[in-house]
N, C-alpha and C. Protein backbone atom coordinates (compact mmCIF):
# COMPACT_ATOMS: atom_id res chain seq x y z
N UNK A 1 8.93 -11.65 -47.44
CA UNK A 1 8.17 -11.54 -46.21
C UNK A 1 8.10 -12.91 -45.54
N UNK A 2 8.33 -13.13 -44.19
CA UNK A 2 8.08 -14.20 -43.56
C UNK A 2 6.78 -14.45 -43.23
N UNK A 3 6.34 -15.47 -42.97
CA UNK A 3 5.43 -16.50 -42.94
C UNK A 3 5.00 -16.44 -41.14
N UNK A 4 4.91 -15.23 -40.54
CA UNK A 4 4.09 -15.60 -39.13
C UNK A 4 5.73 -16.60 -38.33
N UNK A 5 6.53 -16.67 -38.32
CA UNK A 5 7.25 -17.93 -37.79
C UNK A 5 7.36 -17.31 -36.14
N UNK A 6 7.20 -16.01 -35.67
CA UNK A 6 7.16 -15.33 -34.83
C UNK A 6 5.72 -15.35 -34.19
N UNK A 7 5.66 -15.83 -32.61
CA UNK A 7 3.89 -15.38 -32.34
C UNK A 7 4.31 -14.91 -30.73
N UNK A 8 3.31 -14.15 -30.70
CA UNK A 8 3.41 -13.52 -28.85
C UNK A 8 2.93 -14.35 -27.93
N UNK A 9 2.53 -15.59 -28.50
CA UNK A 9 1.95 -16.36 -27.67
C UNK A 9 0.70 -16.15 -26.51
N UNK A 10 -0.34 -15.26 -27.09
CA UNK A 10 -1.02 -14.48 -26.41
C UNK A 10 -0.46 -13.47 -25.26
N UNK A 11 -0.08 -12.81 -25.52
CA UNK A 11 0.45 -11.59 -24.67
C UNK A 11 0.98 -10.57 -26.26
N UNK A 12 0.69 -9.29 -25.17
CA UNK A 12 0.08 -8.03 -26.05
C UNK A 12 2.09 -7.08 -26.07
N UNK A 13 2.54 -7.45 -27.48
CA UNK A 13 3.78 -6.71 -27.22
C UNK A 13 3.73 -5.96 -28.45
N UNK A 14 4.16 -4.84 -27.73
CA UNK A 14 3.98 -4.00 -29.03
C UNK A 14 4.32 -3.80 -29.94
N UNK A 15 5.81 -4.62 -30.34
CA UNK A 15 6.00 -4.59 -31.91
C UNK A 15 5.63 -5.90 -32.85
N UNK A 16 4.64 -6.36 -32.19
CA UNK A 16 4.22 -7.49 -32.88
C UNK A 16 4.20 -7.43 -34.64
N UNK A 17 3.48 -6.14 -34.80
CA UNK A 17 3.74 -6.20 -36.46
C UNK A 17 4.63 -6.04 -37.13
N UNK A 18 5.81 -5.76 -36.43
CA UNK A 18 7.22 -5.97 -36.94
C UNK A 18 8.39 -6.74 -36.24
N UNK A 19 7.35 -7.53 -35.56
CA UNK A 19 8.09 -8.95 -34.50
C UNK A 19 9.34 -9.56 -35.42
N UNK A 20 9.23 -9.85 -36.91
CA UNK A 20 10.07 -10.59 -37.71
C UNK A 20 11.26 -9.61 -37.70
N UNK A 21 11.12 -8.77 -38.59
CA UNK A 21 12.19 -7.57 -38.94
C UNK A 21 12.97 -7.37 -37.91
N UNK A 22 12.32 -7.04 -36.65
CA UNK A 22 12.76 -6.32 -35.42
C UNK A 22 13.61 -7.23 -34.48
N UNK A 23 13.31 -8.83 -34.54
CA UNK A 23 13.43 -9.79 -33.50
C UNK A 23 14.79 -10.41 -34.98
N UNK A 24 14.52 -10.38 -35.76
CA UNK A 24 16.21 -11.16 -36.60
C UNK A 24 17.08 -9.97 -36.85
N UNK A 25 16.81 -8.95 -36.56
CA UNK A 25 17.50 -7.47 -36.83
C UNK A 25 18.91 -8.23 -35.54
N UNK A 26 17.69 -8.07 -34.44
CA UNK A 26 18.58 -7.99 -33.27
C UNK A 26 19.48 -9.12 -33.27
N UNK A 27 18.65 -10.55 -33.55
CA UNK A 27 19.64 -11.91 -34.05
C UNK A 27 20.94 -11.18 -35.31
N UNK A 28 20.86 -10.80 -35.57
CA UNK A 28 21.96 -10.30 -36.69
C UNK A 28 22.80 -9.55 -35.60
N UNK A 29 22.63 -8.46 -35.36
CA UNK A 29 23.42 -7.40 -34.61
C UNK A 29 24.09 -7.99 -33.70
N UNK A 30 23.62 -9.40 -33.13
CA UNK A 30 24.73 -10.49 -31.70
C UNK A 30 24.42 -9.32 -31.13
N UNK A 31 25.07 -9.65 -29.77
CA UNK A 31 25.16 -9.14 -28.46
C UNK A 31 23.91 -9.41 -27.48
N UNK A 32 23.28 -10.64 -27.93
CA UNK A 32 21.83 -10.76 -27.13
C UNK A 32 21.95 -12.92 -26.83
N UNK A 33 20.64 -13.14 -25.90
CA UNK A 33 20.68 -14.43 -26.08
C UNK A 33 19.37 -14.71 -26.28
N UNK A 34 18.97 -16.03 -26.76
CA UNK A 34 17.54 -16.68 -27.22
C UNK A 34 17.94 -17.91 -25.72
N UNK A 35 17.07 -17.49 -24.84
CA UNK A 35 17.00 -18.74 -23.92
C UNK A 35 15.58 -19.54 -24.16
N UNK A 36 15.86 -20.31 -24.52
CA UNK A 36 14.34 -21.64 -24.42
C UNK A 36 14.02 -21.96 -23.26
N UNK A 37 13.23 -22.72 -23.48
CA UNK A 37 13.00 -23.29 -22.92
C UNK A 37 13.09 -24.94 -23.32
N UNK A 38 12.77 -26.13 -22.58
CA UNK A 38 13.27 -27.23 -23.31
C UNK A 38 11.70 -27.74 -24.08
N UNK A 39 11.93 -27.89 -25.21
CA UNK A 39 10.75 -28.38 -26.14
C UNK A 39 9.73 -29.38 -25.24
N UNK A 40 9.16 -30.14 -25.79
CA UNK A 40 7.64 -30.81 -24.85
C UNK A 40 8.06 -32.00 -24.19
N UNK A 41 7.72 -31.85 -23.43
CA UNK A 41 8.34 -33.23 -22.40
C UNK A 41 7.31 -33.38 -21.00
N UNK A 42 6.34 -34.51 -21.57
CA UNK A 42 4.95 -34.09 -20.96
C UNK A 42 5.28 -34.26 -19.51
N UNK A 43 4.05 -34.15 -18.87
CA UNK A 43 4.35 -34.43 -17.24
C UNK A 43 5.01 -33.43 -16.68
N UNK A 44 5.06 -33.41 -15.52
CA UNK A 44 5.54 -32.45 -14.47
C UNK A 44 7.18 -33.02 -13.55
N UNK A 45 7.65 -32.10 -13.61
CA UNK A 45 8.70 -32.89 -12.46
C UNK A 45 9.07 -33.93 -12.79
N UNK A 46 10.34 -34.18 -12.22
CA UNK A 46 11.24 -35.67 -12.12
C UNK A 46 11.01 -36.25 -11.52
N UNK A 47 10.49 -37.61 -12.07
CA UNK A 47 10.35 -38.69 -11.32
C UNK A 47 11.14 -39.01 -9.71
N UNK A 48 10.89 -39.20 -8.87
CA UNK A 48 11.94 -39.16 -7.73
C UNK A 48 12.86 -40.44 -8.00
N UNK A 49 13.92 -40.49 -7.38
CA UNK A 49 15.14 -40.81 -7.86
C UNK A 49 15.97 -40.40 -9.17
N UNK A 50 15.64 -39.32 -9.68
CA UNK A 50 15.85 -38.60 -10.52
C UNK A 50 17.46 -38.78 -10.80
N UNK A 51 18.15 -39.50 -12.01
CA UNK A 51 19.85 -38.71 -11.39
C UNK A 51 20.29 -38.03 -12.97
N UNK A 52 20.76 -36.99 -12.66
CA UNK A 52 22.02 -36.01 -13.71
C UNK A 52 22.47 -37.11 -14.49
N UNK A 53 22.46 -37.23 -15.77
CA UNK A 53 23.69 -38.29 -16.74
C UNK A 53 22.72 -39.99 -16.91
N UNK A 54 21.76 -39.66 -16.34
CA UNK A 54 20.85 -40.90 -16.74
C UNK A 54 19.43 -41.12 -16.97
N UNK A 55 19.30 -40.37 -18.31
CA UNK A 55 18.30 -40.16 -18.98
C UNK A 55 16.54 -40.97 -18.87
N UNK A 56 17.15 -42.64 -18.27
CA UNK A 56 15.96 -43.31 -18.14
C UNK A 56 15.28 -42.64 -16.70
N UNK A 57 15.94 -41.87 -15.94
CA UNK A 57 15.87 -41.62 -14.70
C UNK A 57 14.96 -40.07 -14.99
N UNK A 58 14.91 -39.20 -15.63
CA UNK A 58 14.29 -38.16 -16.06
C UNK A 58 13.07 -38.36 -17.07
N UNK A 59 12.67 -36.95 -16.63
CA UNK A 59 11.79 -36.92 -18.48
C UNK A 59 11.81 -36.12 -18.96
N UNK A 60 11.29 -36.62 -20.17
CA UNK A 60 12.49 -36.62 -21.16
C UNK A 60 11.20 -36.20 -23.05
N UNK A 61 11.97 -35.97 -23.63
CA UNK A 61 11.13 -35.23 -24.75
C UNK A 61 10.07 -36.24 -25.48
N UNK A 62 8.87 -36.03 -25.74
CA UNK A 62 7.99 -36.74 -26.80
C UNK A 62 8.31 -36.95 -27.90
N UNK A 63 7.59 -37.50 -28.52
CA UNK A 63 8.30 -37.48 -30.24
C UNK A 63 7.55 -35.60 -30.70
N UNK A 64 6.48 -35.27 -30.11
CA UNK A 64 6.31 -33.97 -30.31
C UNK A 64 7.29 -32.91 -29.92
N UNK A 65 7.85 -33.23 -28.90
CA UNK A 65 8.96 -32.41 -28.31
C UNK A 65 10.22 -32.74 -29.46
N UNK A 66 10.67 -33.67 -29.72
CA UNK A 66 11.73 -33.87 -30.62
C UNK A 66 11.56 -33.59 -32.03
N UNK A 67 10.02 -33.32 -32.69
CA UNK A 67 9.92 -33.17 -33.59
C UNK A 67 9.87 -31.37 -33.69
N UNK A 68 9.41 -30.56 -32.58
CA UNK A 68 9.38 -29.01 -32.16
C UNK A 68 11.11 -28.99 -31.97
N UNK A 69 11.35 -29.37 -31.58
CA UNK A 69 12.80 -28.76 -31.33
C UNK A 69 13.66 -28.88 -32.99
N UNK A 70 13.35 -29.56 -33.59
CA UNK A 70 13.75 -29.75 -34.74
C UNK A 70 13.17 -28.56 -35.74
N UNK A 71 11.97 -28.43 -36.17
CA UNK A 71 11.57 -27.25 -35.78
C UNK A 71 11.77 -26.20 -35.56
N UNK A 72 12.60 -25.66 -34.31
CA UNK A 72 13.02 -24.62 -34.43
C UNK A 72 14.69 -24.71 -34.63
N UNK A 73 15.37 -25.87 -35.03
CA UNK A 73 16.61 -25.69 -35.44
C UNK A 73 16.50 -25.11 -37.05
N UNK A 74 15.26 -25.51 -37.45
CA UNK A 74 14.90 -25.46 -38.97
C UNK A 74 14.60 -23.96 -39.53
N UNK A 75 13.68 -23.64 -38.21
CA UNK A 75 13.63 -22.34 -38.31
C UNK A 75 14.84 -21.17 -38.47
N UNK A 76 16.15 -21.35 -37.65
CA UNK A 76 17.29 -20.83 -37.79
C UNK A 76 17.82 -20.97 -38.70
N UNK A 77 17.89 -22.43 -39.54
CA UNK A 77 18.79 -22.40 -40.63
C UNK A 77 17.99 -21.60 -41.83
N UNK A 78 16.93 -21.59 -41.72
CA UNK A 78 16.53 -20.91 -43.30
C UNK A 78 16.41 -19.69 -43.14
N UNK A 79 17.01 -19.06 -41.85
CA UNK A 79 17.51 -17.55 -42.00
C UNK A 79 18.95 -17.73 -41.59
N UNK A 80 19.43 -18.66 -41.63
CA UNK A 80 20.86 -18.54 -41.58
C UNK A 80 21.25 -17.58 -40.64
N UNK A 81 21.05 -18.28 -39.67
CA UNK A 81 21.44 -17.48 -38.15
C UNK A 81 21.44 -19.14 -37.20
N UNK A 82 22.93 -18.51 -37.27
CA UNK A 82 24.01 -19.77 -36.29
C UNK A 82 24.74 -19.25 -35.28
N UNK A 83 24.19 -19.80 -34.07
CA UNK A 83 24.61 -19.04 -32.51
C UNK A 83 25.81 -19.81 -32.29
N UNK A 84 26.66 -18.56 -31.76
CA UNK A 84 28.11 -18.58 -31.58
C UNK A 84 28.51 -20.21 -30.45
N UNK A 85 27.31 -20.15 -29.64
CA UNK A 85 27.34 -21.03 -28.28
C UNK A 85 25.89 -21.36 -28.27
N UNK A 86 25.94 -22.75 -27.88
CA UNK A 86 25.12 -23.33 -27.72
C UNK A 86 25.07 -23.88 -26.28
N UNK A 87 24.46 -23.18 -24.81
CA UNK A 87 24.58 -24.00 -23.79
C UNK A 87 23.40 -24.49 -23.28
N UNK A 88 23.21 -25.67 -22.42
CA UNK A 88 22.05 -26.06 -22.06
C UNK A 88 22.40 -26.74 -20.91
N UNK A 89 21.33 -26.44 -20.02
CA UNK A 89 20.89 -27.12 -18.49
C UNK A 89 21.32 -28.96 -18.56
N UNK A 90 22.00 -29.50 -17.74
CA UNK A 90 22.87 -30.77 -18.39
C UNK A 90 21.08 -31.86 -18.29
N UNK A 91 19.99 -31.50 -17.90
CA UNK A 91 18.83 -32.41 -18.07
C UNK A 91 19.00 -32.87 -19.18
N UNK A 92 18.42 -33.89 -19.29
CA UNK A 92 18.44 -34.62 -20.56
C UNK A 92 17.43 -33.97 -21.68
N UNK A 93 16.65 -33.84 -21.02
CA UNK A 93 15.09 -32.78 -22.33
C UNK A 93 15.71 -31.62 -22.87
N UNK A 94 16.56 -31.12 -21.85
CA UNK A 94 17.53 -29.62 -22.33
C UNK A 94 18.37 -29.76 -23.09
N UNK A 95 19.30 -30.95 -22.87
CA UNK A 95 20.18 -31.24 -23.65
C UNK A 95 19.64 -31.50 -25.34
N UNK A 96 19.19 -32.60 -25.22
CA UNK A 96 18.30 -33.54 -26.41
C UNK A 96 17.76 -31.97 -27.25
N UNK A 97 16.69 -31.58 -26.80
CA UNK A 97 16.40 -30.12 -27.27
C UNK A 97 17.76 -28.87 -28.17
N UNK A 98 18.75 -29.07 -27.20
CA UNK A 98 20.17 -28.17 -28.02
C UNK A 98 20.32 -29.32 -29.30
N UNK A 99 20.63 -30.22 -29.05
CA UNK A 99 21.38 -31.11 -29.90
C UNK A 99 20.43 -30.96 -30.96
N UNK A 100 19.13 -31.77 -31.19
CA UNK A 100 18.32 -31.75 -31.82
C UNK A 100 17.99 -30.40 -32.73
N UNK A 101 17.59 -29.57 -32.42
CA UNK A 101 17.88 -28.20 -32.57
C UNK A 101 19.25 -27.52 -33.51
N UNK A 102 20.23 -27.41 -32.73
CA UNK A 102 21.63 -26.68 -33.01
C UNK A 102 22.40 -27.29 -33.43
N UNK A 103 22.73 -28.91 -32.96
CA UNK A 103 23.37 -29.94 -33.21
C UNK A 103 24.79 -29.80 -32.34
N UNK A 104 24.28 -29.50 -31.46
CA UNK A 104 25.42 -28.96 -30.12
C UNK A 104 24.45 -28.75 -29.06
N UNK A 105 25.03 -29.21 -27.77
CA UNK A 105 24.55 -28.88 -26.37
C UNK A 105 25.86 -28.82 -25.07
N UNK A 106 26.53 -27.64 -24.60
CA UNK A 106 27.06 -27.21 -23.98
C UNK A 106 26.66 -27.77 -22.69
N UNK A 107 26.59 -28.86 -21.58
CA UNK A 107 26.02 -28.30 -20.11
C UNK A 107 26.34 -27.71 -19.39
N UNK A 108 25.72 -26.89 -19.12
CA UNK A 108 26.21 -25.60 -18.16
C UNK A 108 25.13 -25.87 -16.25
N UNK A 109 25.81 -26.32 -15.45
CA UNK A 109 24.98 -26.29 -14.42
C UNK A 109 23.85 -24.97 -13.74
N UNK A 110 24.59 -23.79 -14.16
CA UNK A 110 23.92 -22.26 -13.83
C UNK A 110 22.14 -22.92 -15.11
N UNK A 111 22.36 -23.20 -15.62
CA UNK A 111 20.88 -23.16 -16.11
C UNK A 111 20.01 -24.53 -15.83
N UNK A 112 20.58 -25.15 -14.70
CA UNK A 112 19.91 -26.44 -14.58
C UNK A 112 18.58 -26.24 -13.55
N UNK A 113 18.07 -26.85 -13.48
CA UNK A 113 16.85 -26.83 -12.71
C UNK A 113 16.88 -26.34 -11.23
N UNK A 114 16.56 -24.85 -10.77
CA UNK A 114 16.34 -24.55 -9.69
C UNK A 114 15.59 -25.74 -8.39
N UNK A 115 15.03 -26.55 -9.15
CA UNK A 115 13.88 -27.36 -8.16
C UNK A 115 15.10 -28.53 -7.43
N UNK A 116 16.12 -28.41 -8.11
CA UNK A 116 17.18 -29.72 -7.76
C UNK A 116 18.41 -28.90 -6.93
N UNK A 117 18.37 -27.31 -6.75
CA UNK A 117 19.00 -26.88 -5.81
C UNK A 117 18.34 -26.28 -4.43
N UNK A 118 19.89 -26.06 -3.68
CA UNK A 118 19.46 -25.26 -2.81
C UNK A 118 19.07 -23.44 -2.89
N UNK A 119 18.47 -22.47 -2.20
CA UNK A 119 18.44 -21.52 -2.38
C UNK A 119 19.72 -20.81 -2.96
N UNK A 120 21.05 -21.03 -2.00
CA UNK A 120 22.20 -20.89 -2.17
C UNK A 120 22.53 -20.87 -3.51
N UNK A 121 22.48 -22.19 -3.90
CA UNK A 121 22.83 -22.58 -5.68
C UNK A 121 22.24 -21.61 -6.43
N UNK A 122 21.21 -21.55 -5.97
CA UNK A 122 19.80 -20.80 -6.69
C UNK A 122 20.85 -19.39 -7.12
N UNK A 123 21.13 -18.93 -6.03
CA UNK A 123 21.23 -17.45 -5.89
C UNK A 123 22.50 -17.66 -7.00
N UNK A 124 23.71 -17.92 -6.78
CA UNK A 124 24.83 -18.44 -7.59
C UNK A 124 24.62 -18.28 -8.88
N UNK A 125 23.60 -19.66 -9.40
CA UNK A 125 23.32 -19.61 -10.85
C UNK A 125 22.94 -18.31 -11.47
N UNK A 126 21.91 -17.56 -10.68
CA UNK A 126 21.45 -16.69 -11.50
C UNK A 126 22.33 -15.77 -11.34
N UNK A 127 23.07 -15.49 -10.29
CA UNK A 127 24.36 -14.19 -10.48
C UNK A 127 25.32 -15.06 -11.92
N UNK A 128 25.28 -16.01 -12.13
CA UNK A 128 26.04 -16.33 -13.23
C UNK A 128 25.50 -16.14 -14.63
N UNK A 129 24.25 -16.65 -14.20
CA UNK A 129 23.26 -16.36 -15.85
C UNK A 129 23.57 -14.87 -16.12
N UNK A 130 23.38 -13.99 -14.98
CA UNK A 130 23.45 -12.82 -15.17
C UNK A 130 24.73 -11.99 -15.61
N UNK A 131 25.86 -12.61 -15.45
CA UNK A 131 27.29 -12.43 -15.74
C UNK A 131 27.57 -12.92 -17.36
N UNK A 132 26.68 -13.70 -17.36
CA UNK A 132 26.77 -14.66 -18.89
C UNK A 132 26.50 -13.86 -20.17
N UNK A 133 24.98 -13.38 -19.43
CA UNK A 133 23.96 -12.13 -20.45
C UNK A 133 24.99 -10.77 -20.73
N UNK A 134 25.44 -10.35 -19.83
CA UNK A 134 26.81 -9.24 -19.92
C UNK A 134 27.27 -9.90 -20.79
N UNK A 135 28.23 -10.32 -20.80
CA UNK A 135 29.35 -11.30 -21.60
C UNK A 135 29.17 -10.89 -23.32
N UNK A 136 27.63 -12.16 -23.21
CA UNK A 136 27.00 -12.19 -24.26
C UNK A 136 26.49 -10.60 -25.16
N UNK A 137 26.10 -9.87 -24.42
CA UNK A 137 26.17 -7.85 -24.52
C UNK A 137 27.17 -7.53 -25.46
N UNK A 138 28.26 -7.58 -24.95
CA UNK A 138 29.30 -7.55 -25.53
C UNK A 138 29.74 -8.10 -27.07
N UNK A 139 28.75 -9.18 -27.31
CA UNK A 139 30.09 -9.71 -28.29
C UNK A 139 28.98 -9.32 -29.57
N UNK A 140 29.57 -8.27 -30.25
CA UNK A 140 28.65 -7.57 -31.51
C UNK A 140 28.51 -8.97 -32.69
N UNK A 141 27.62 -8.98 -33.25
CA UNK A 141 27.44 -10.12 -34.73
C UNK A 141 27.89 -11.20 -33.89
N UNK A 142 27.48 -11.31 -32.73
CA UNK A 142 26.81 -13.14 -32.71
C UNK A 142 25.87 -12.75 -31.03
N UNK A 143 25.39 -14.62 -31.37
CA UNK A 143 24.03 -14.45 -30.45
C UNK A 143 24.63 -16.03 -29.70
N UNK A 144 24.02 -16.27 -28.32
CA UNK A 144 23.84 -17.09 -27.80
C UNK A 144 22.88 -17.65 -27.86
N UNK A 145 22.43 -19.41 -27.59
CA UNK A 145 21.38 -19.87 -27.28
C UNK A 145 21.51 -20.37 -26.24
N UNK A 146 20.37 -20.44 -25.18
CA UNK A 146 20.61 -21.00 -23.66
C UNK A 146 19.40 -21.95 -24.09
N UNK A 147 19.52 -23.77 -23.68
CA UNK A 147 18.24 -24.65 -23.37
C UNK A 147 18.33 -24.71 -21.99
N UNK A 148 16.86 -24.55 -21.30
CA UNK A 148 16.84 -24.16 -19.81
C UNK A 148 15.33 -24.88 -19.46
N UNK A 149 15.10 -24.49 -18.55
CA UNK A 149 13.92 -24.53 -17.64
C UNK A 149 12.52 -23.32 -17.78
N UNK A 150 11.40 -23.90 -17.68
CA UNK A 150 10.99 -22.65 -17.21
C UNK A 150 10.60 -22.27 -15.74
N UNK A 151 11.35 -22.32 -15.09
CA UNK A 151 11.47 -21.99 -13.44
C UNK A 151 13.07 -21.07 -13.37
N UNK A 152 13.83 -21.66 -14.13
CA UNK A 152 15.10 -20.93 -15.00
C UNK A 152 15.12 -19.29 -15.25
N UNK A 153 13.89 -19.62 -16.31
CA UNK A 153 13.53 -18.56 -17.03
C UNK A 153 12.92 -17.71 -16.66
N UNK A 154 11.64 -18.19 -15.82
CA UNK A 154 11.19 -17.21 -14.63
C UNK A 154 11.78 -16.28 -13.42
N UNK A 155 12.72 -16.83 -13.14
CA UNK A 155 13.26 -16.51 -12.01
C UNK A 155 14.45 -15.78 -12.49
N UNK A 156 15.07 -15.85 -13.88
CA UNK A 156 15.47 -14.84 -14.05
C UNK A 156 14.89 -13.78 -14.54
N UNK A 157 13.79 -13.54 -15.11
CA UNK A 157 13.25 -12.64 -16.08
C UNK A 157 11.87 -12.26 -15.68
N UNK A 158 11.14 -13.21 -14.67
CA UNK A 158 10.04 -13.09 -14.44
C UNK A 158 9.05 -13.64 -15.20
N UNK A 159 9.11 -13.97 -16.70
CA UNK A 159 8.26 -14.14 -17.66
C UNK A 159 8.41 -15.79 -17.44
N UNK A 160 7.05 -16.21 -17.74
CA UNK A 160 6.89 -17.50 -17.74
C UNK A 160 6.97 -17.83 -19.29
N UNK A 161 6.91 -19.25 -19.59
CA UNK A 161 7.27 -19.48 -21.29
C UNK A 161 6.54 -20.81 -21.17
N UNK A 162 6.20 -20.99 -22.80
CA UNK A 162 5.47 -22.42 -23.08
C UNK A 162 6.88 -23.10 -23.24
N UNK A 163 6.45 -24.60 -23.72
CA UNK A 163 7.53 -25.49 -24.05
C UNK A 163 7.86 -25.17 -25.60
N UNK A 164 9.41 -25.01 -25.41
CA UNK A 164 9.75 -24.66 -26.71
C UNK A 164 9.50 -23.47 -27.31
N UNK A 165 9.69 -22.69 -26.22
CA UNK A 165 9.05 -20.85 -26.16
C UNK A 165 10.82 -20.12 -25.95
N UNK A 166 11.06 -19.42 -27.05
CA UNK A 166 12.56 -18.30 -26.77
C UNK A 166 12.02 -17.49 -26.30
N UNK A 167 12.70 -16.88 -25.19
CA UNK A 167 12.88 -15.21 -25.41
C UNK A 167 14.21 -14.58 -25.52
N UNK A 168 14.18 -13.57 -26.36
CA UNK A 168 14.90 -13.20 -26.91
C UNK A 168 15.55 -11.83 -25.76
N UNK A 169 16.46 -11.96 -25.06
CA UNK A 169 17.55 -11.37 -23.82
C UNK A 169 18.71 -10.49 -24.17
N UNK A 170 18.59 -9.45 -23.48
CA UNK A 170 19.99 -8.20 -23.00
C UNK A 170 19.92 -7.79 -21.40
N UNK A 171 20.56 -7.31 -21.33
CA UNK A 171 20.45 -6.28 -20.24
C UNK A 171 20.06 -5.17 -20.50
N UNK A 172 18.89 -4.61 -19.56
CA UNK A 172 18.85 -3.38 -19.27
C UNK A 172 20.21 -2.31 -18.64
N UNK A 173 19.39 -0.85 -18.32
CA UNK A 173 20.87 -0.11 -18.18
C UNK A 173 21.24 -0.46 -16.99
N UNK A 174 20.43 -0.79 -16.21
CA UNK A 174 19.91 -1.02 -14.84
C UNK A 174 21.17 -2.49 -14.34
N UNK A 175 21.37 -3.17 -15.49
CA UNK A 175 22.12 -4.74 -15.22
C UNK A 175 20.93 -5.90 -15.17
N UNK A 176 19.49 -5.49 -14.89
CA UNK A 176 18.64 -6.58 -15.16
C UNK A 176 17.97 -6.79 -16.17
N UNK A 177 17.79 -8.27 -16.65
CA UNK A 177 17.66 -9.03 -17.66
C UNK A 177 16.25 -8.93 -18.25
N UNK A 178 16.60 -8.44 -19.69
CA UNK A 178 15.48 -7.63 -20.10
C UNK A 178 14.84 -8.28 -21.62
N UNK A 179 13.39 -8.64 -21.67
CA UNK A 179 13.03 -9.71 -22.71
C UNK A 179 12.87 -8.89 -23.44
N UNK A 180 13.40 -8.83 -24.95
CA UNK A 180 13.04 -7.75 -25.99
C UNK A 180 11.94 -8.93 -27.08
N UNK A 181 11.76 -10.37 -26.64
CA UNK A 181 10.86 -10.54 -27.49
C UNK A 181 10.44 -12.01 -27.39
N UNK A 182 9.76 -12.46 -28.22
CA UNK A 182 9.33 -14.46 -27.76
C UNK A 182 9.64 -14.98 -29.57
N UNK A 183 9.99 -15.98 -29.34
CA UNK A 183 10.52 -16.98 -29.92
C UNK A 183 9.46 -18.08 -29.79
N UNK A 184 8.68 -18.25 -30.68
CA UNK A 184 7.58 -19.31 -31.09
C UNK A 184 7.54 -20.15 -32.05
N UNK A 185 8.49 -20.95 -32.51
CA UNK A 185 8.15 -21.70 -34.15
C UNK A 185 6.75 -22.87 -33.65
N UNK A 186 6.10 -22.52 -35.22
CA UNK A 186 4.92 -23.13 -35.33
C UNK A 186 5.53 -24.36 -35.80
């Protein structure tokens, strides 16, 4: 029996008492993704002059954030569940977070910070996130991990997330992106 490593993070889902079973079932079966969010990285927003590829210029993870993201890489290995792909928003907290974590970070621009595009982009990325999640549907016995935003995450899914909060992603029949669960390591 596991140890709670699963929490709803206050919100009421109904398979909470079989959140473990039900939420690594689906990690086993692949065809889904765990998008994060990027572990703790206090403060709000990028400093202005903000630039892509220069980390002193962002912000960037705490030693709490680097020690949570570790954390939940830890959490994966002692169920031995290793995602096929590892991509993350090219920010540095997103990145740092994959690496730290997975020991891989993919940058993928579709998951980078809505606040640094235009609507346009906006619209783009998420028809891509959304092309991605298909993709990912598809491929039986493995799982993706996405490190992202939560403005990312919202805006695709609606659901807001703490730092260092999964949810666990498919598609509905419908084609929209559907949370079957949250991802919390204590």
């Amino acid at each position: 029996m596991l140890r709670r490593p699963l929490l709803a993070a206050g919100l009421a889902w109904p398979w909470l008492s079989r959140a473990d079973d039900s939420l690594l079932a689906r990690l086993r079966a692949g065809g889904c993704v765990v998008a994060f969010r990027h572990a703790t990285a206090p403060g709000t927003y990028d400093p202005p002059g903000m630039r892509l590829g220069d980390c002193s210029t962002q912000r960037n993870l705490s030693d709490d954030g680097r020690a949570q993201a570790r954390r939940i890489g830890a959490w994966f290995s002692a169920r031995q569940l290793a995602p096929a792909r590892v991509r993350s928003s090219p920010w540095c907290r997103c990145v740092d977070t994959a690496q730290l974590a997975f020991g891989a970070a993919e940058p993928w621009a579709a998951l980078g910070s809505p606040r640094a595009g235009t609507e346009e982009t906006n619209a783009r990325s998420l028809a891509e996130l959304r092309a991605a999640l298909a993709e990912a549907g598809r491929q039986r016995a493995r799982f993706e991990v996405w490190v992202t935003h939560m403005f990312v995450l919202n805006d695709l899914t609606g659901a807001g997330t703490a730092s260092g909060e999964g949810l666990l992603l498919d598609l509905a029949g419908d084609g929209t992106p559907r949370v079957l669960g949250r991802l919390v390591v204590a």
